[in-house]
Protein backbone atom coordinates (compact mmCIF):
# COMPACT_ATOMS: atom_id res chain seq x y z
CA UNK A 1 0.00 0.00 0.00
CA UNK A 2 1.38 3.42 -0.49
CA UNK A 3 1.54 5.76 2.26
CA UNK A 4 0.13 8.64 2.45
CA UNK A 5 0.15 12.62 3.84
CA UNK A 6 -1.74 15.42 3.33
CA UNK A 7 0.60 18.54 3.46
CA UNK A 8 -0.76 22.13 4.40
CA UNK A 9 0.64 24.62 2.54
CA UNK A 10 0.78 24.28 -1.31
CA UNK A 11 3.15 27.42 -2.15
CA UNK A 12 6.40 27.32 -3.07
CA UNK A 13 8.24 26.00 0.12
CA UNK A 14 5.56 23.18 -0.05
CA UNK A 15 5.47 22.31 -3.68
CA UNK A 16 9.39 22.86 -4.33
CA UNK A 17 10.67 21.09 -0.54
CA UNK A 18 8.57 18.94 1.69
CA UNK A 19 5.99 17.94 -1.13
CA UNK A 20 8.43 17.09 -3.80
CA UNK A 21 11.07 14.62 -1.02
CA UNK A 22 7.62 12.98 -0.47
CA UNK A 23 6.17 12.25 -3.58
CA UNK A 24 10.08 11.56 -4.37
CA UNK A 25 10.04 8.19 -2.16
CA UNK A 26 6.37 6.89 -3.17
CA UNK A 27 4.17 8.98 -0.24
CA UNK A 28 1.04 10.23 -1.98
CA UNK A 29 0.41 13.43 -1.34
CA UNK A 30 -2.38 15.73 -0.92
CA UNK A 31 -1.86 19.42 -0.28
CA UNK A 32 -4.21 21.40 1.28
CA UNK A 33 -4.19 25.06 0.62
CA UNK A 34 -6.66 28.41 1.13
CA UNK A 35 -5.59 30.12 -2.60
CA UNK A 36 -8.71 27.93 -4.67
CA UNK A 37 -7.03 28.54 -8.25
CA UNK A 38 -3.80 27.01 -7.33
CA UNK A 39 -5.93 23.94 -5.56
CA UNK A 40 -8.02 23.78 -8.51
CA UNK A 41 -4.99 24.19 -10.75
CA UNK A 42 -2.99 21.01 -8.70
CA UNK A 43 -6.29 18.71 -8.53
CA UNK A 44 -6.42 18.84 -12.08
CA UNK A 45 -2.89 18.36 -13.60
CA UNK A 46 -2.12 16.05 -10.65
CA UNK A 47 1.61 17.05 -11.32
CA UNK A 48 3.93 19.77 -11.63
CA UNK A 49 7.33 20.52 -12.24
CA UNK A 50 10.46 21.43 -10.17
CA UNK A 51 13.55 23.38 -11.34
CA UNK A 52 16.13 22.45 -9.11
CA UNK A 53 19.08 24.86 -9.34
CA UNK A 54 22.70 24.34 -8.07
CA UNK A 55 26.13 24.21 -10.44
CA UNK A 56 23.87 23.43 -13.13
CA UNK A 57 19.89 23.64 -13.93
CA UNK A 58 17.49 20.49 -14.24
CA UNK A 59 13.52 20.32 -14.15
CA UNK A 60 12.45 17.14 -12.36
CA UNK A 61 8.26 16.12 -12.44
CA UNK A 62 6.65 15.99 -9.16
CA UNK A 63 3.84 13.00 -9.35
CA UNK A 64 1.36 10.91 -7.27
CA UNK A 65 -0.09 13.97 -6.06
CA UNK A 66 -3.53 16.03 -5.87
CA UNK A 67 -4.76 19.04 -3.67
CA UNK A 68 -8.00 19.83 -1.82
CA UNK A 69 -9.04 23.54 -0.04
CA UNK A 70 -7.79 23.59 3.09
CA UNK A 71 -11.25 25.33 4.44
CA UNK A 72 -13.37 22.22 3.27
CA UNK A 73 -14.44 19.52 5.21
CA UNK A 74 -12.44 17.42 2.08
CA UNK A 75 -9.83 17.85 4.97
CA UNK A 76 -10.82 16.57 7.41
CA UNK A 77 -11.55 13.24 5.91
CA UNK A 78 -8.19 12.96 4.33
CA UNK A 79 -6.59 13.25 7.93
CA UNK A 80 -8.79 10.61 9.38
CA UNK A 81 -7.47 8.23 6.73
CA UNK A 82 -3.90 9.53 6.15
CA UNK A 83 -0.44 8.14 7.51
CA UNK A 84 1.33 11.22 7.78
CA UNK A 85 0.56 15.53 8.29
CA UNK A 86 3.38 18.18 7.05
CA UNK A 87 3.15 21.87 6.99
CA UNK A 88 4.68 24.69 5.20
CA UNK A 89 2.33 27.13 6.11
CA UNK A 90 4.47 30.14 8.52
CA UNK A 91 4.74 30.13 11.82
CA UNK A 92 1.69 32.42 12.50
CA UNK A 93 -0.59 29.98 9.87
CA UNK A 94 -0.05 27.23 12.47
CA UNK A 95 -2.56 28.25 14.96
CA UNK A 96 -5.11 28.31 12.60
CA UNK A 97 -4.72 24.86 10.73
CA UNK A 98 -5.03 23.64 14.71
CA UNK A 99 -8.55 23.28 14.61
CA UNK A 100 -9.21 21.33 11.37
CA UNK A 101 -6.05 19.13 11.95
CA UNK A 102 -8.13 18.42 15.86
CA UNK A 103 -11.43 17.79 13.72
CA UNK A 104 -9.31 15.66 11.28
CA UNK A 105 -8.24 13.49 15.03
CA UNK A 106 -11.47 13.28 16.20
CA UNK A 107 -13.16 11.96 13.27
CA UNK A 108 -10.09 9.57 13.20
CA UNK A 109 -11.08 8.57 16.37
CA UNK A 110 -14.84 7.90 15.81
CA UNK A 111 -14.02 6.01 12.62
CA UNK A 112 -11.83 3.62 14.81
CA UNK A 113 -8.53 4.30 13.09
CA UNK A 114 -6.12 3.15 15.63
CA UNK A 115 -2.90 3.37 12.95
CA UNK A 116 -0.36 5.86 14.04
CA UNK A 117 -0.23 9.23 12.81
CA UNK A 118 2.83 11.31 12.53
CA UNK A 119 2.71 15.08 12.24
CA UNK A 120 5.51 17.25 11.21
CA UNK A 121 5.41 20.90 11.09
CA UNK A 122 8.09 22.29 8.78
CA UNK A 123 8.74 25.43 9.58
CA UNK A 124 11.39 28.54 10.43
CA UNK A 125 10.71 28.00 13.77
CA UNK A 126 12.31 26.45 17.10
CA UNK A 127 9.74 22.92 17.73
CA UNK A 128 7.11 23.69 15.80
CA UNK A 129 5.56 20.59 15.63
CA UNK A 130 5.92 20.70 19.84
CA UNK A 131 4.08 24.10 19.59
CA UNK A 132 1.44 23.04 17.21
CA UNK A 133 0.70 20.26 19.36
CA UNK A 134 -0.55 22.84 22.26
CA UNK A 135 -2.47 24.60 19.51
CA UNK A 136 -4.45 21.07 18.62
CA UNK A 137 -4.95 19.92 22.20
CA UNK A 138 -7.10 22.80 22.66
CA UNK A 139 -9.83 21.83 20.35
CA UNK A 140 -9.27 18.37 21.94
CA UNK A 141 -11.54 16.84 24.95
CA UNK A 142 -9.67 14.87 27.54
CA UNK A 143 -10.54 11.48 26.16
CA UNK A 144 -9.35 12.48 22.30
CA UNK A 145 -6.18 13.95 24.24
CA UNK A 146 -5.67 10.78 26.01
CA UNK A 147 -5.94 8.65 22.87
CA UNK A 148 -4.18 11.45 20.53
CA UNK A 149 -1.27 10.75 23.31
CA UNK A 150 -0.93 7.25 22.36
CA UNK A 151 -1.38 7.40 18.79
CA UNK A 152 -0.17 10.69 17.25
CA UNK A 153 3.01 11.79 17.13
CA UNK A 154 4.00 15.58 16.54
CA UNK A 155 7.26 15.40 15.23
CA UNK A 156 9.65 18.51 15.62
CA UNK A 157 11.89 18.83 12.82
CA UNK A 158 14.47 21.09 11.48
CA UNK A 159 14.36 22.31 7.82
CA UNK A 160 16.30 24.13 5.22
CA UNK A 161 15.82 24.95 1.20
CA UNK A 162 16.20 28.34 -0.41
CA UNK A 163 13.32 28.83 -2.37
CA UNK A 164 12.71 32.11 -3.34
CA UNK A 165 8.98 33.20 -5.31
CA UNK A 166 9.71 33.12 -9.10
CA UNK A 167 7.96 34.93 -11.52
CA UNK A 168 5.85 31.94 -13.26
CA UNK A 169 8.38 30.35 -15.53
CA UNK A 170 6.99 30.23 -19.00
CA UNK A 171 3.50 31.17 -18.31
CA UNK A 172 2.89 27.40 -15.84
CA UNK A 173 1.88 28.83 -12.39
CA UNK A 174 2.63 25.46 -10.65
CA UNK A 175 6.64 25.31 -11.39
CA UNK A 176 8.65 26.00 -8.27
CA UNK A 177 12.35 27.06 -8.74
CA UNK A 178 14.45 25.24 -5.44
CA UNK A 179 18.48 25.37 -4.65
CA UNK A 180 20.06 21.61 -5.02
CA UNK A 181 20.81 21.46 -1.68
CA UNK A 182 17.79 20.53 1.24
CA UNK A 183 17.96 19.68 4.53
CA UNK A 184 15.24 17.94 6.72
CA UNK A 185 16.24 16.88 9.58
CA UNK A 186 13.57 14.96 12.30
CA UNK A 187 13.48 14.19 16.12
CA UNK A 188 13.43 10.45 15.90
CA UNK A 189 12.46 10.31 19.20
CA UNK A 190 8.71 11.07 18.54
CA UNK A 191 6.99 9.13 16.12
CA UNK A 192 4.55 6.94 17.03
CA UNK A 193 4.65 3.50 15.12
CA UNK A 194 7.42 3.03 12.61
CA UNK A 195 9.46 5.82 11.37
CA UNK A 196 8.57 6.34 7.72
CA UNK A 197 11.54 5.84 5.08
CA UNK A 198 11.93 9.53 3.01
CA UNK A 199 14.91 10.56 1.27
CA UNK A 200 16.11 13.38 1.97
CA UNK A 201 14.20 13.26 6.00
CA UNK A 202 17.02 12.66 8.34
CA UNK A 203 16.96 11.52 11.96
CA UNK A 204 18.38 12.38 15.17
CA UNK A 205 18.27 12.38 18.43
CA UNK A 206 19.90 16.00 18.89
CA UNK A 207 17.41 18.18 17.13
CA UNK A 208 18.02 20.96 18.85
CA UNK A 209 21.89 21.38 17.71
CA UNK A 210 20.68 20.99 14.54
CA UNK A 211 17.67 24.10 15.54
CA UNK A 212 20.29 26.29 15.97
CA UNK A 213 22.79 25.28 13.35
CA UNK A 214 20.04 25.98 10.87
CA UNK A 215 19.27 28.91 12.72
CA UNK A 216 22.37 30.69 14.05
CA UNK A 217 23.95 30.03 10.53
CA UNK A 218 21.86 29.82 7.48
CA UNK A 219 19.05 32.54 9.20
CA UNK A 220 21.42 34.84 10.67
CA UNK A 221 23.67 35.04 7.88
CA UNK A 222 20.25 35.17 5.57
CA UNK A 223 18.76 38.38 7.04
CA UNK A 224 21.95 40.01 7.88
CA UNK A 225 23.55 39.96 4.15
CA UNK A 226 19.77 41.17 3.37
CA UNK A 227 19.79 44.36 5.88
CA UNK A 228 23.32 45.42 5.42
CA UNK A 229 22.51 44.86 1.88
CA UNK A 230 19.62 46.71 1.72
CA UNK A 231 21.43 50.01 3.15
CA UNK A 232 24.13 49.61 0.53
CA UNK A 233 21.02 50.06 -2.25
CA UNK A 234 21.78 45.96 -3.62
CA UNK A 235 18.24 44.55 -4.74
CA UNK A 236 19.29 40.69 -4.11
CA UNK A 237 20.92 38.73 -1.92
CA UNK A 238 23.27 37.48 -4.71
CA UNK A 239 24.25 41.04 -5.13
CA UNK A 240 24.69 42.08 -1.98
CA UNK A 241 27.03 39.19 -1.00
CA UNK A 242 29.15 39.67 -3.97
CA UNK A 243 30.21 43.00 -1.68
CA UNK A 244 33.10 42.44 0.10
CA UNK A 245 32.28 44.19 2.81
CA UNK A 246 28.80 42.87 3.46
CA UNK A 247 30.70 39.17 2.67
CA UNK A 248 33.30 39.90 5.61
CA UNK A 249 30.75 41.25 8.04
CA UNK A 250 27.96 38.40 7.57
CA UNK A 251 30.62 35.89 7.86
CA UNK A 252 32.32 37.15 10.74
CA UNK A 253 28.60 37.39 12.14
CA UNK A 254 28.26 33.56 11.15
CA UNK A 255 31.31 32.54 13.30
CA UNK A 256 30.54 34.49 16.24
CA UNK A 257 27.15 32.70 16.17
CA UNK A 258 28.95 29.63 15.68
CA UNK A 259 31.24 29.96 18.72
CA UNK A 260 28.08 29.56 20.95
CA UNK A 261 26.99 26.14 18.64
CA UNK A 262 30.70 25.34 19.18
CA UNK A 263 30.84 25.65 22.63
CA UNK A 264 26.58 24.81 23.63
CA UNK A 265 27.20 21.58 21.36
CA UNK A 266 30.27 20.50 20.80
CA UNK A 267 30.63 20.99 17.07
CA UNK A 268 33.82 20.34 15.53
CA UNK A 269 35.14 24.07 14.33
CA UNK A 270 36.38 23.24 11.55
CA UNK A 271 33.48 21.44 9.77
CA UNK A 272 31.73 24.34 11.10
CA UNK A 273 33.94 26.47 9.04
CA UNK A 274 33.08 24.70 6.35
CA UNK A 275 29.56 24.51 6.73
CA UNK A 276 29.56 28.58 6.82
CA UNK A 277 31.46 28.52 3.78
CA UNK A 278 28.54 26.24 1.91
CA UNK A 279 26.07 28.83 2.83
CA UNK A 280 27.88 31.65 1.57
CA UNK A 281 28.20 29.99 -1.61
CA UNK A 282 24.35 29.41 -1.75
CA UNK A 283 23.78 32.80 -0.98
CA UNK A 284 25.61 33.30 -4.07
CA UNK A 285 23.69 30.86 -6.19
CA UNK A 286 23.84 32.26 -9.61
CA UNK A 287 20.31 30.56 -10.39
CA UNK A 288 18.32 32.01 -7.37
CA UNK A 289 17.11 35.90 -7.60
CA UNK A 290 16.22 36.58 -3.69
CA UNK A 291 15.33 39.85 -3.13
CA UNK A 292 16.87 41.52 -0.26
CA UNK A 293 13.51 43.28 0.71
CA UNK A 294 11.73 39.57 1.06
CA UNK A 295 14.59 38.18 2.69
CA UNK A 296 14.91 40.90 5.48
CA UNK A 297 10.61 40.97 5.79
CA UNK A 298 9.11 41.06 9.25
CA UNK A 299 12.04 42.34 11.23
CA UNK A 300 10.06 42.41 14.37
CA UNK A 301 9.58 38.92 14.15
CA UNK A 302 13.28 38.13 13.09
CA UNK A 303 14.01 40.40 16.35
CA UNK A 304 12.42 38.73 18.81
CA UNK A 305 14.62 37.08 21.92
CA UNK A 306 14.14 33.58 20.17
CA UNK A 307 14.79 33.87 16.93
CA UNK A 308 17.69 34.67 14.22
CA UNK A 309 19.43 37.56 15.77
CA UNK A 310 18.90 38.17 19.37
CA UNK A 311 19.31 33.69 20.37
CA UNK A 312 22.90 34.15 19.02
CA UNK A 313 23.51 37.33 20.81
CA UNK A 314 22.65 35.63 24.11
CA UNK A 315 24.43 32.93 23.57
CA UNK A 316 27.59 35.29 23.37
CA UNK A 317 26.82 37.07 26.31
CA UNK A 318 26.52 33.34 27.88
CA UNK A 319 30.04 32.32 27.21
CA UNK A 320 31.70 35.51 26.85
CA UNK A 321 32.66 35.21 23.29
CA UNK A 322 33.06 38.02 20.37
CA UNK A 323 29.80 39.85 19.08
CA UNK A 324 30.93 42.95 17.08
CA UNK A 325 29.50 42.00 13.66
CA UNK A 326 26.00 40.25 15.15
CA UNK A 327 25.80 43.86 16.88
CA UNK A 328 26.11 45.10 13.58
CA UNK A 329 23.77 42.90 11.96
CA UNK A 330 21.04 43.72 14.37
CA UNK A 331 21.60 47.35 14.19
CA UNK A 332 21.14 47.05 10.75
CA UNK A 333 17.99 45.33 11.44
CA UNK A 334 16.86 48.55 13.35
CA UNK A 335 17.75 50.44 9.90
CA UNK A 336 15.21 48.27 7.82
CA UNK A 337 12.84 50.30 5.61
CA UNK A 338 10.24 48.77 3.62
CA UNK A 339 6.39 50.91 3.04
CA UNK A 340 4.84 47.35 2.19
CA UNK A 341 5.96 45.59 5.07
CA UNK A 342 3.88 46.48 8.56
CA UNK A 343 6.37 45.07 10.75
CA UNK A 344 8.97 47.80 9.26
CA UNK A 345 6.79 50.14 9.50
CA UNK A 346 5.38 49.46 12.94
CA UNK A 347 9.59 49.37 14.16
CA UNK A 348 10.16 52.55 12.45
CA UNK A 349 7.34 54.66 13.89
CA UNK A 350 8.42 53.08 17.23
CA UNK A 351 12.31 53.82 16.83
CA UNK A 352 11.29 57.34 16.13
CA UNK A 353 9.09 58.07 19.45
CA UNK A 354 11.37 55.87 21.86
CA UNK A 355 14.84 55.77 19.95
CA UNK A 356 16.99 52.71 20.22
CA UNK A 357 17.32 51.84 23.63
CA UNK A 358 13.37 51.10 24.54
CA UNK A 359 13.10 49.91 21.34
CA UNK A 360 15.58 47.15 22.02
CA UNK A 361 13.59 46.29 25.24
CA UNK A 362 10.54 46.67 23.84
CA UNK A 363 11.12 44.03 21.15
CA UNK A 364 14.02 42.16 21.77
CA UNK A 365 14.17 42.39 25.60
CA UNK A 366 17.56 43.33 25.90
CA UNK A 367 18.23 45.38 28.56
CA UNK A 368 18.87 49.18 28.18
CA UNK A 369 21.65 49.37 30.59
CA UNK A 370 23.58 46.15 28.63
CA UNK A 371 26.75 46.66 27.17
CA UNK A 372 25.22 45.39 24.25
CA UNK A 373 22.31 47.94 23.95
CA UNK A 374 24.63 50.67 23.89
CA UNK A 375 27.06 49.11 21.50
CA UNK A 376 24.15 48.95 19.37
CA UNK A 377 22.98 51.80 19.63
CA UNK A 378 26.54 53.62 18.63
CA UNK A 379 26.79 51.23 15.60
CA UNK A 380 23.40 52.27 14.63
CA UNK A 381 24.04 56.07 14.71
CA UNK A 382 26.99 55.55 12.83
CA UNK A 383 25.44 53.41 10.26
């Protein structure tokens, strides 16, 4: 029998990553999306097609797959009688697939399907899959709790694939343009039942050194080449890491982050070195146009205590280990302009009334009187 998963989330991070390494190893998948052309659009060709871009170009044909609207009840049945759930939705989409993926449990549970059920969120975020679990029990009774405890699984997982949006590629709205290189990486210590065989899905038992690998390196480095690059006037990421400059800074930003991996995980430093140097080189995939201004989006978000900037910082502070170019990086953050983006626009208006100090409390809860506050806040009046 094949297995199968319904996947939530049928843009490009869904069609180009987690969709395509399923439908790769025989899982047949249905997505389940809110945008009714592009369901419409999937249900009906049943296929679409992938560039995948690295030293060279190739288009490889996604299969075995269909879609249904993500707002229908089409859903909930398919999750009653499905193997596996994946998401590629954003981090502030989980909370509302929650309640269909509870209905989809329940009506699992009245049907008397007693297989085991993995779900895996895959998202930019620190245990998702942990977080959407909260999210689910809430729509959940005691009794479906009890028996959602022994039969699904919520699987936190670490991913990474570049895949920025593409202007449709000869007029076919369903091709995806994706980087060769993909990592998925999965807590094996949480599946219920077997643990499915994907290429491409690794396991481990150390997710979170993985987390903040993924996070401290390929993030950091991510929105940092896109802010400094976006106050040096560079419209892609490609562009802007072609600078030296920006190339010395976000690197140097890279390694202090990666002291703290170093020393929190025991990574060896050079292979370390190494892996920075990979991502570098992907940032300057001649293949992938990512725009600086979608790479450095919602910088309140990307400023917050847990995520790409501020995690690193404290884990510098922890050990006592260099900082100069993440302080950079973040006050370059602060400099982010963008009319179409709220979260830039909200930081702005706030910077202006409060300056940097509160601002740094107020959204990344450093403390004014830090060291590190007022370093940034010289950088950023020099910037």
């Amino acid at each position: 029998m094949m297995k199968k998963a319904v996947h939530f989330g049928a843009g490009n991070i869904g069609r180009g990553f987690i969709g395509k390494l399923l439908a790769d190893s025989d899982v047949a998948v249905t997505f389940a999306d809110v945008n009714g052309p592009l369901i419409d659009q999937l249900s009906h060709e049943q296929k679409y097609n992938v560039r995948v871009v690295g030293k060279d170009s190739k288009i490889d044909v996604v299969k075995h797959i269909t879609a249904v609207n993500s707002m229908s009840k089409d859903v909930v049945d398919q999750i009653a009688n499905t193997d596996m759930v994946t998401t590629a939705v954003g981090a502030n989409v989980l909370d509302k697939i929650a309640r269909t993926i509870a209905e989809g449990l329940v009506k699992r549970f009245e049907q008397g399907n007693e297989s085991p059920l993995n779900i895996i969120a895959c998202e930019n975020m620190v245990r998702g899959s942990t977080h959407l679990k909260a999210e689910v029990y809430a729509h959940l009774n005691e009794e479906q709790q009890t028996k959602a405890d022994e039969y699904v699984g919520f699987v936190d997982s670490a991913v990474d694939r570049i895949v920025p949006p593409m202007d449709a590629a000869n007029d076919d709205p369903l091709e995806v343009t994706v980087e060769s290189f993909s990592e998925w990486i999965v807590d094996d210590q949480q599946f219920k039942g077997e643990i499915p065989s994907i290429v491409g899905m690794e396991r481990t038992s150390n997710l979170m050194a993985y987390v903040e690998r993924k996070l401290f390196t390929l993030n950091t480095g991510h929105c940092i080449t896109a802010y400094l690059g976006c106050m040096a006037g560079y419209r892609t990421i490609r562009e802007a890491i072609g600078d030296p400059i920006i190339r010395m800074d976000v690197t140097e930003a890279m390694k202090e982050s990666g002291e703290v991996l170093i020393q929190r995980y025991g990574f060896d430093r050079e292979l370390h070195y190494a892996y920075i140097e990979k991502i570098i080189e992907r940032f300057s995939n001649p293949f992938l146009v990512d725009e600086v201004a979608r790479v450095g989006r919602e910088p309140i978000r990307k400023l917050g205590r847990n995520d790409r900037l501020i995690r690193p910082l404290l884990g510098t502070i922890e050990y006592g280990t260099a900082n100069d170019a993440l302080l950079k990086g973040i006050a370059a953050a602060l400099k982010y302009e963008n009319a179409t983006d709220p979260q830039a626009v909200e930081l702005q208006a706030y910077l202006q009334e409060y300056g940097v100090m509160k601002t740094l409390t107020h959204y990344c809860g450093l403390e004014a009187t830090s060291k590190e506050a007022q370093s940034i806040e010289s950088i950023f009046s020099q910037l």
